[in-house]
PDB file of N, CA and C in Angstrom:
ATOM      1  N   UNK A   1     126.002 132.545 102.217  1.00  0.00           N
ATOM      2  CA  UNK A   1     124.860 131.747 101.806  1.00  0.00           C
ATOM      3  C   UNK A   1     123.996 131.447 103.022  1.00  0.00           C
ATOM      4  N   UNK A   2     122.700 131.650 103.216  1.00  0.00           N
ATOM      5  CA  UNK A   2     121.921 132.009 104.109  1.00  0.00           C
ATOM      6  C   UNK A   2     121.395 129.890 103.895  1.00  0.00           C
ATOM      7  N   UNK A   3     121.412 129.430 105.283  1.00  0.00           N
ATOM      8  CA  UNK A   3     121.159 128.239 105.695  1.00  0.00           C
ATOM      9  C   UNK A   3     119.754 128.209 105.993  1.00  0.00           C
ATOM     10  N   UNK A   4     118.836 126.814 106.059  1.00  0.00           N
ATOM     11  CA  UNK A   4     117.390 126.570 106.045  1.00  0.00           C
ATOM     12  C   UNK A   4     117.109 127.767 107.565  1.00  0.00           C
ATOM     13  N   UNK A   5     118.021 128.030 108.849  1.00  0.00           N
ATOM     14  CA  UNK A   5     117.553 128.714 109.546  1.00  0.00           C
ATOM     15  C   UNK A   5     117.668 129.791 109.633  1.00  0.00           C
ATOM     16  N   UNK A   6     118.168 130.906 108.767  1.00  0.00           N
ATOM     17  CA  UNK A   6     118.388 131.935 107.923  1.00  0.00           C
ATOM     18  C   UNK A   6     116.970 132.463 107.582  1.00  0.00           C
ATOM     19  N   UNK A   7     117.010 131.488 106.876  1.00  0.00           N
ATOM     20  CA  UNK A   7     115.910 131.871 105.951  1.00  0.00           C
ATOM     21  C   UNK A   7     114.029 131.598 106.646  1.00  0.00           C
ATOM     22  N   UNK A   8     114.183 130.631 107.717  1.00  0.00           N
ATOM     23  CA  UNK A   8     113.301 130.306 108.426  1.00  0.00           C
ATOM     24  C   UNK A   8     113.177 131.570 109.276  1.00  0.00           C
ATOM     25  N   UNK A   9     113.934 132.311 109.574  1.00  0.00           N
ATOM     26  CA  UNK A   9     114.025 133.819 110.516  1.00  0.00           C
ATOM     27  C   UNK A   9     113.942 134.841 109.766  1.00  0.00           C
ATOM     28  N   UNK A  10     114.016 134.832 108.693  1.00  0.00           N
ATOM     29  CA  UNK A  10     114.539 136.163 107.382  1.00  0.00           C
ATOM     30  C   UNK A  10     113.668 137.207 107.640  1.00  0.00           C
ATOM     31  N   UNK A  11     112.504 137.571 107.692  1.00  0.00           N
ATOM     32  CA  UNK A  11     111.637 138.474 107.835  1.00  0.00           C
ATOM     33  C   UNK A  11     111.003 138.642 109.347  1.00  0.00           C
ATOM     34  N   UNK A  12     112.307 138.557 109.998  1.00  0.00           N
ATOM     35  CA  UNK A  12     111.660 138.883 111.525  1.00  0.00           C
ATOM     36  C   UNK A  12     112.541 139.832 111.696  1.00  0.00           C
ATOM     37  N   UNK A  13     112.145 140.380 112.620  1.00  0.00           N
ATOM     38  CA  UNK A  13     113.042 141.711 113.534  1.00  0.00           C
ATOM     39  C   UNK A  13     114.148 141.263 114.445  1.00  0.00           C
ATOM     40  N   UNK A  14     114.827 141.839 114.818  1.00  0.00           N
ATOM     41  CA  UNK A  14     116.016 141.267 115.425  1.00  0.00           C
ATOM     42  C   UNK A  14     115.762 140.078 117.084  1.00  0.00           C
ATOM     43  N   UNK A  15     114.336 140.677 117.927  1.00  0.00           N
ATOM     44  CA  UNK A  15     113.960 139.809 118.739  1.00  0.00           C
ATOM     45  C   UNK A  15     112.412 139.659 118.463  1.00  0.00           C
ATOM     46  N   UNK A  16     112.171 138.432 118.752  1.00  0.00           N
ATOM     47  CA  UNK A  16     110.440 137.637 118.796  1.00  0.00           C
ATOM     48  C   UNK A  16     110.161 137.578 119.879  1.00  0.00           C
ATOM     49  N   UNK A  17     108.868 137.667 119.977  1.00  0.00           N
ATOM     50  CA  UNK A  17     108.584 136.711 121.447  1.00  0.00           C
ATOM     51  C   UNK A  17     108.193 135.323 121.263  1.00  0.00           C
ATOM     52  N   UNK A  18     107.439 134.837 122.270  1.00  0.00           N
ATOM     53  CA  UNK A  18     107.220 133.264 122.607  1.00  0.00           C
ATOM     54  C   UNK A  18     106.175 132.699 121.042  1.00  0.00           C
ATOM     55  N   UNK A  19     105.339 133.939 120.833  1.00  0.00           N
ATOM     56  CA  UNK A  19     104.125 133.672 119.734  1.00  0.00           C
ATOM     57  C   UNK A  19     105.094 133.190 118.320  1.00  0.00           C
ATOM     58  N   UNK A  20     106.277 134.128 117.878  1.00  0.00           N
ATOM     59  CA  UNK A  20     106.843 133.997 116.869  1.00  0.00           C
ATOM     60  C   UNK A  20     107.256 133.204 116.904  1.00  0.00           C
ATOM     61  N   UNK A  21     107.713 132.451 117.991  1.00  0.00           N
ATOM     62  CA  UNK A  21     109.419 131.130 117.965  1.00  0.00           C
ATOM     63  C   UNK A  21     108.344 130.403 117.528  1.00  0.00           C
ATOM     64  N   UNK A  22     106.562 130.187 118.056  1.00  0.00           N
ATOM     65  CA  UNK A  22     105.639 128.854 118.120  1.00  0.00           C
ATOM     66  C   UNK A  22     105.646 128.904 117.132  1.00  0.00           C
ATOM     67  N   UNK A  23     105.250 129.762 116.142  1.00  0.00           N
ATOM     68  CA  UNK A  23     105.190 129.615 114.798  1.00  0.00           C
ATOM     69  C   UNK A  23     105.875 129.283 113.872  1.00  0.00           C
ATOM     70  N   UNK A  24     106.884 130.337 114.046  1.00  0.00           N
ATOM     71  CA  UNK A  24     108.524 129.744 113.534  1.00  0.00           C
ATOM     72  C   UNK A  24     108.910 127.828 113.517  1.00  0.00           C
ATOM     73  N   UNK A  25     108.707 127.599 114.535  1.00  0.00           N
ATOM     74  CA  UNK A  25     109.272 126.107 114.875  1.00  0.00           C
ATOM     75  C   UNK A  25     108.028 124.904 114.849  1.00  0.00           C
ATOM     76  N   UNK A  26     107.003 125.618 114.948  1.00  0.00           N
ATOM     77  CA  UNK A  26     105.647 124.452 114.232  1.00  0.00           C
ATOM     78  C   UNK A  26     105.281 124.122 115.897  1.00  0.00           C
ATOM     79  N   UNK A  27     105.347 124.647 116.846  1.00  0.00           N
ATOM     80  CA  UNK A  27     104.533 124.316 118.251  1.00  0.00           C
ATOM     81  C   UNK A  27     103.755 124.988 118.416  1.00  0.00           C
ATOM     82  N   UNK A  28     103.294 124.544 120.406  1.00  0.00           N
ATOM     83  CA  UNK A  28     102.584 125.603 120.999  1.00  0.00           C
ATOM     84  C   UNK A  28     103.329 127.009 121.243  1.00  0.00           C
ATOM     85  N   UNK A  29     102.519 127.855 121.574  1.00  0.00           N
ATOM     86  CA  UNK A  29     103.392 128.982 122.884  1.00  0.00           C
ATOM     87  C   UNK A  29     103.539 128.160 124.216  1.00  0.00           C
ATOM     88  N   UNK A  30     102.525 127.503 124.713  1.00  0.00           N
ATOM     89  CA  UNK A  30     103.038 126.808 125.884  1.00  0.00           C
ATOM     90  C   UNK A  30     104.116 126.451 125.829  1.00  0.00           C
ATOM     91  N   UNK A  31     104.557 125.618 124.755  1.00  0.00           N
ATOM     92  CA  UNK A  31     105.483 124.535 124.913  1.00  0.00           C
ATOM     93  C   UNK A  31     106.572 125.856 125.329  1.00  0.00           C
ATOM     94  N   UNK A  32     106.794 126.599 123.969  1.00  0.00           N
ATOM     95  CA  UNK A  32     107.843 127.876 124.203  1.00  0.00           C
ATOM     96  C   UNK A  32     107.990 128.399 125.149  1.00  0.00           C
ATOM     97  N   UNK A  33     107.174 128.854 125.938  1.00  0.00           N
ATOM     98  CA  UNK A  33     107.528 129.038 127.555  1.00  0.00           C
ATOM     99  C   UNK A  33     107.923 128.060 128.132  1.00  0.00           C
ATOM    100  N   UNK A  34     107.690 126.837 128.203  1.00  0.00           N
ATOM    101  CA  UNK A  34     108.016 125.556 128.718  1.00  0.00           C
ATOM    102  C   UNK A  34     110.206 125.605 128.776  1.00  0.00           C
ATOM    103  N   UNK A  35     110.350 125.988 127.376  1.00  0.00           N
ATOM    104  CA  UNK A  35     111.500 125.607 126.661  1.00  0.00           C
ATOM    105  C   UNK A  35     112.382 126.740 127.410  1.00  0.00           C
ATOM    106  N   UNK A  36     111.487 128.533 127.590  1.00  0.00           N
ATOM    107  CA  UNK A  36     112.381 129.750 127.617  1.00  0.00           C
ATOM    108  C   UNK A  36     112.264 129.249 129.772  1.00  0.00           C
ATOM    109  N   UNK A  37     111.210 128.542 130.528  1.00  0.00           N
ATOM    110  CA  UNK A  37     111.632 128.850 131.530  1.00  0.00           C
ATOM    111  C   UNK A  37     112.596 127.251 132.416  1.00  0.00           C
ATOM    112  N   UNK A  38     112.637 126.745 131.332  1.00  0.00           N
ATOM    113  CA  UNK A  38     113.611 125.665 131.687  1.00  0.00           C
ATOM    114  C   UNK A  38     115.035 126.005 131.279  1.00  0.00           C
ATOM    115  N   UNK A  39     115.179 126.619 130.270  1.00  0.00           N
ATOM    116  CA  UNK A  39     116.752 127.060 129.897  1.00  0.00           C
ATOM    117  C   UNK A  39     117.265 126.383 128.401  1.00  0.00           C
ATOM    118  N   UNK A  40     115.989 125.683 127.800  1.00  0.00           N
ATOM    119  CA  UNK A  40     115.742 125.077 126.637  1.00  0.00           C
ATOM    120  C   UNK A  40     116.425 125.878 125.305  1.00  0.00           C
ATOM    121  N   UNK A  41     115.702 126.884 125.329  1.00  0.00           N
ATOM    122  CA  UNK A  41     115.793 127.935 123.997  1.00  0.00           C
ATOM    123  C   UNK A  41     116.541 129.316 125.567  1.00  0.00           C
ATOM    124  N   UNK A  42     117.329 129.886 124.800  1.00  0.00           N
ATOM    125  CA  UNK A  42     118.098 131.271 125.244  1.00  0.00           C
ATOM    126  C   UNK A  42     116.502 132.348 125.474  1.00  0.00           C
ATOM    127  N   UNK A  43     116.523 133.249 126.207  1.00  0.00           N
ATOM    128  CA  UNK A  43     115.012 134.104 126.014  1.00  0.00           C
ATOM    129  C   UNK A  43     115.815 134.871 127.680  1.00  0.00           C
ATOM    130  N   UNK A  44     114.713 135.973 127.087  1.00  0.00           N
ATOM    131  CA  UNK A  44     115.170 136.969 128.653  1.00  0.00           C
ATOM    132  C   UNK A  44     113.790 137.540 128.724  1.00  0.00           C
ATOM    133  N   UNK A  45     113.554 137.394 130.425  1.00  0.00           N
ATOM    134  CA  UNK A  45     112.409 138.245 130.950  1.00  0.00           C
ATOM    135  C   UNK A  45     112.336 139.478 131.476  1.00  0.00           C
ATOM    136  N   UNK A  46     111.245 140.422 131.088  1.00  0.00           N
ATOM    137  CA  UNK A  46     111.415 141.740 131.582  1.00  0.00           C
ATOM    138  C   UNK A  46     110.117 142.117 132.275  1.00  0.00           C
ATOM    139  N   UNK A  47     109.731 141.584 133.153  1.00  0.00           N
ATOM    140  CA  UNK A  47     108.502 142.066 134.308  1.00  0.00           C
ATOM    141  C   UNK A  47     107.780 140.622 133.651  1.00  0.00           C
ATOM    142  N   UNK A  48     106.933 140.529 133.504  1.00  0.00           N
ATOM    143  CA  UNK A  48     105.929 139.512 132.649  1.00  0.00           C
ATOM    144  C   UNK A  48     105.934 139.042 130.988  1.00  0.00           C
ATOM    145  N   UNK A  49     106.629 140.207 130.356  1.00  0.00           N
ATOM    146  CA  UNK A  49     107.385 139.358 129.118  1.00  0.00           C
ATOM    147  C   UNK A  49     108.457 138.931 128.778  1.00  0.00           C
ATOM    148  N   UNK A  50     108.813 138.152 127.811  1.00  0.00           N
ATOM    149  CA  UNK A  50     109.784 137.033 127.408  1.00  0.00           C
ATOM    150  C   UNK A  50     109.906 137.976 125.973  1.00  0.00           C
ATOM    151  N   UNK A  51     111.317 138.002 125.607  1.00  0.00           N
ATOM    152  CA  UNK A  51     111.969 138.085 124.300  1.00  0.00           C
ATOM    153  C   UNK A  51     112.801 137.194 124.047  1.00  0.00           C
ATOM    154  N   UNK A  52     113.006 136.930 122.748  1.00  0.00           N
ATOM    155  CA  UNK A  52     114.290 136.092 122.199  1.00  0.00           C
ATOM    156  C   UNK A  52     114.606 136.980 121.151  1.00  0.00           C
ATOM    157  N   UNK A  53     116.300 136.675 121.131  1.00  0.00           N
ATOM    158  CA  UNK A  53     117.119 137.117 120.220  1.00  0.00           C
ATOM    159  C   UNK A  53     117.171 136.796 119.023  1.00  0.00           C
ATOM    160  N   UNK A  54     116.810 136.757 118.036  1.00  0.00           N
ATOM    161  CA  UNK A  54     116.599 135.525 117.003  1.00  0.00           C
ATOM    162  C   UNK A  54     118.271 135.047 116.286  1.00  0.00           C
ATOM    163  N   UNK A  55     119.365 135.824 116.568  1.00  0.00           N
ATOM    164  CA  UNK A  55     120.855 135.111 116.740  1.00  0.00           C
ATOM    165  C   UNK A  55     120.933 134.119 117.487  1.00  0.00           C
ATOM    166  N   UNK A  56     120.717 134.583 118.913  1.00  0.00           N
ATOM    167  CA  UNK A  56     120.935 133.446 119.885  1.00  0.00           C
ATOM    168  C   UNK A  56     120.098 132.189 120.011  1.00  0.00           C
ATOM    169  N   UNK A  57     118.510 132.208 119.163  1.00  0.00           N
ATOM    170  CA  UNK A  57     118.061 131.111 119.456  1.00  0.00           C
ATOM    171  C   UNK A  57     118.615 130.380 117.979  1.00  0.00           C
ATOM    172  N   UNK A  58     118.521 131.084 116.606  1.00  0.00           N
ATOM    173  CA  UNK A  58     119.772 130.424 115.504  1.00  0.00           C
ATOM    174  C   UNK A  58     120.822 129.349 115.792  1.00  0.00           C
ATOM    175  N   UNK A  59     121.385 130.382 116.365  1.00  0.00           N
ATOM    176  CA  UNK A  59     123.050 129.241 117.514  1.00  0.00           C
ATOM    177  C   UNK A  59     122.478 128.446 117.922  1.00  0.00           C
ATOM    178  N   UNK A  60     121.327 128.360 119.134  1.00  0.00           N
ATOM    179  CA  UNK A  60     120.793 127.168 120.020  1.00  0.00           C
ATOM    180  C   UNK A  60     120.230 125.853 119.107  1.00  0.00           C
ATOM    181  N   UNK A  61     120.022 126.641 118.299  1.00  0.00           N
ATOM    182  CA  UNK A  61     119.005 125.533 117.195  1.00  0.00           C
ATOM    183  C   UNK A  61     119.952 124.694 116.584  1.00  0.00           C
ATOM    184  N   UNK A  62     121.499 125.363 116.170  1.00  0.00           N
ATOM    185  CA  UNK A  62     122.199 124.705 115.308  1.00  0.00           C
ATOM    186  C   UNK A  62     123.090 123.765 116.237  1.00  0.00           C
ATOM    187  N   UNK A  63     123.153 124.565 117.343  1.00  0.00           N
ATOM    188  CA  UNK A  63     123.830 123.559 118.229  1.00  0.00           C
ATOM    189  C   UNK A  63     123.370 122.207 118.579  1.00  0.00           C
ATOM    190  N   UNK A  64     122.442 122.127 118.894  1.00  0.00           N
ATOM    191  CA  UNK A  64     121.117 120.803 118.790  1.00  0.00           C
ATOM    192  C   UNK A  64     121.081 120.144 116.978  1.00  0.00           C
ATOM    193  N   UNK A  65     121.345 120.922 116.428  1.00  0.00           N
ATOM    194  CA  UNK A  65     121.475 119.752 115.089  1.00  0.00           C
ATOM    195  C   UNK A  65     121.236 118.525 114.766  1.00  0.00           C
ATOM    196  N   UNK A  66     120.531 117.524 115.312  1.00  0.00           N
ATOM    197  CA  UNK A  66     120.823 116.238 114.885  1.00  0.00           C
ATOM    198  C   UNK A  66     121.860 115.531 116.018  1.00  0.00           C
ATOM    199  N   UNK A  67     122.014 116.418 117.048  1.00  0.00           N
ATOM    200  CA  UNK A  67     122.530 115.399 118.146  1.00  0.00           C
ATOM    201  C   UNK A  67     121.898 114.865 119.385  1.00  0.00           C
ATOM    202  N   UNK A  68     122.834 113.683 119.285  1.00  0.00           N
ATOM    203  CA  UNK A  68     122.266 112.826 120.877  1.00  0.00           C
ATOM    204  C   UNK A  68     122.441 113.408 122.026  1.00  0.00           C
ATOM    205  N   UNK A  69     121.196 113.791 122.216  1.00  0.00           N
ATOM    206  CA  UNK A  69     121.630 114.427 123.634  1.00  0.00           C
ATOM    207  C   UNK A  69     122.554 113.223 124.672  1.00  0.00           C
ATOM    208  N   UNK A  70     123.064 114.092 125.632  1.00  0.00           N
ATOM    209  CA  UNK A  70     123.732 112.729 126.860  1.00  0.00           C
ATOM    210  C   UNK A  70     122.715 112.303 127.954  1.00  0.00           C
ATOM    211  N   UNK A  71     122.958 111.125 127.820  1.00  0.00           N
ATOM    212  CA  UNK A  71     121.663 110.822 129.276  1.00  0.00           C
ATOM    213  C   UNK A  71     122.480 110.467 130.547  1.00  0.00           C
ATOM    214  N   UNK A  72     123.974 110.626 130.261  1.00  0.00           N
ATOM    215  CA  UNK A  72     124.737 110.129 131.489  1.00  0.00           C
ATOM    216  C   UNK A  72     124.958 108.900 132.064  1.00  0.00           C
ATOM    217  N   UNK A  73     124.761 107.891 130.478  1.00  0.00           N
ATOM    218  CA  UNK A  73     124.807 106.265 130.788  1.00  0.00           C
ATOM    219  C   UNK A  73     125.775 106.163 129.960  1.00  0.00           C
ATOM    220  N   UNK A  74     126.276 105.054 130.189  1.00  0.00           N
ATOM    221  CA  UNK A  74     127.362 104.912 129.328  1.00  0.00           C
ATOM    222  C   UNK A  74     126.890 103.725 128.725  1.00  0.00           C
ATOM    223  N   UNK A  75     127.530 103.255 127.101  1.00  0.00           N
ATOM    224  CA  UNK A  75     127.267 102.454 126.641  1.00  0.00           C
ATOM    225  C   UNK A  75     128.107 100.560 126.675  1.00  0.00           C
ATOM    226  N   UNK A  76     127.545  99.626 126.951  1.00  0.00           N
ATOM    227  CA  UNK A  76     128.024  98.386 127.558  1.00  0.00           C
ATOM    228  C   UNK A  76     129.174  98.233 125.824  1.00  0.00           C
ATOM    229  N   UNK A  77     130.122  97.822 126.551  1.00  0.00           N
ATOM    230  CA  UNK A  77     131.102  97.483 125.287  1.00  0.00           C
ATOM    231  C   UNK A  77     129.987  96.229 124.785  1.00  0.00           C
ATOM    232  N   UNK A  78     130.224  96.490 122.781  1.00  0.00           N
ATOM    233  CA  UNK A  78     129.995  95.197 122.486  1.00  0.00           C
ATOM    234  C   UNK A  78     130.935  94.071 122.432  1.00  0.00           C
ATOM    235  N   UNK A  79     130.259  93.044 122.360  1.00  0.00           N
ATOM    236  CA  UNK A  79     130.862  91.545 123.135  1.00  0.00           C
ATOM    237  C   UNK A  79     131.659  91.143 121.535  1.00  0.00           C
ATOM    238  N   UNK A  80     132.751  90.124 121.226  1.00  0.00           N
ATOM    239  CA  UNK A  80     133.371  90.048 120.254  1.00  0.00           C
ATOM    240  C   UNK A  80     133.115  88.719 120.248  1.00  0.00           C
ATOM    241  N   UNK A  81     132.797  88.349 119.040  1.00  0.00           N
ATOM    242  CA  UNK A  81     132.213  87.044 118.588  1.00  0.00           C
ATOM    243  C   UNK A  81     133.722  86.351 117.850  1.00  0.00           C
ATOM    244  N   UNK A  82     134.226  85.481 118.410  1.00  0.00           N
ATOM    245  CA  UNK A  82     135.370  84.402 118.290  1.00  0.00           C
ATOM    246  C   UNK A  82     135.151  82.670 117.843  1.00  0.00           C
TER     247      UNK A  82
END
């Protein structure tokens, strides 16, 4: 059973570039380069262009799901009311 990001990829070719993910995901292309040269989204460069895998950015997407990223703080115990 093919999931909302399945089906959000369904009629693409096995890799996109930066133009498809913007579209795909409702941004800029800036931003998408932003994302492929920080280490954001998975993407590989070959002289001056960028591809993505559309498996590997799938995985990346699902991995991010709805979680908190870590900011490396920890949270203060709450206090117990007696």
């Amino acid at each position: 059973m093919a999931d909302a990001l399945d089906q959000l990829f369904e009629h693409d070719p096995p890799t996109i570039g930066p133009t498809e993910v913007a579209a795909r995901l409702n941004t800029t292309t800036r931003t998408v380069y932003t994302w492929l040269k920080e280490g954001t989204i998975p993407g590989y460069k070959l002289g001056t262009s960028w591809f993505v895998i559309v498996e590997e950015l799938k995985a990346e997407l699902r991995k991010g799901a709805n979680n908190r990223r870590d900011t490396g703080h920890t949270a203060e115990p709450e206090s117990e009311t007696v």
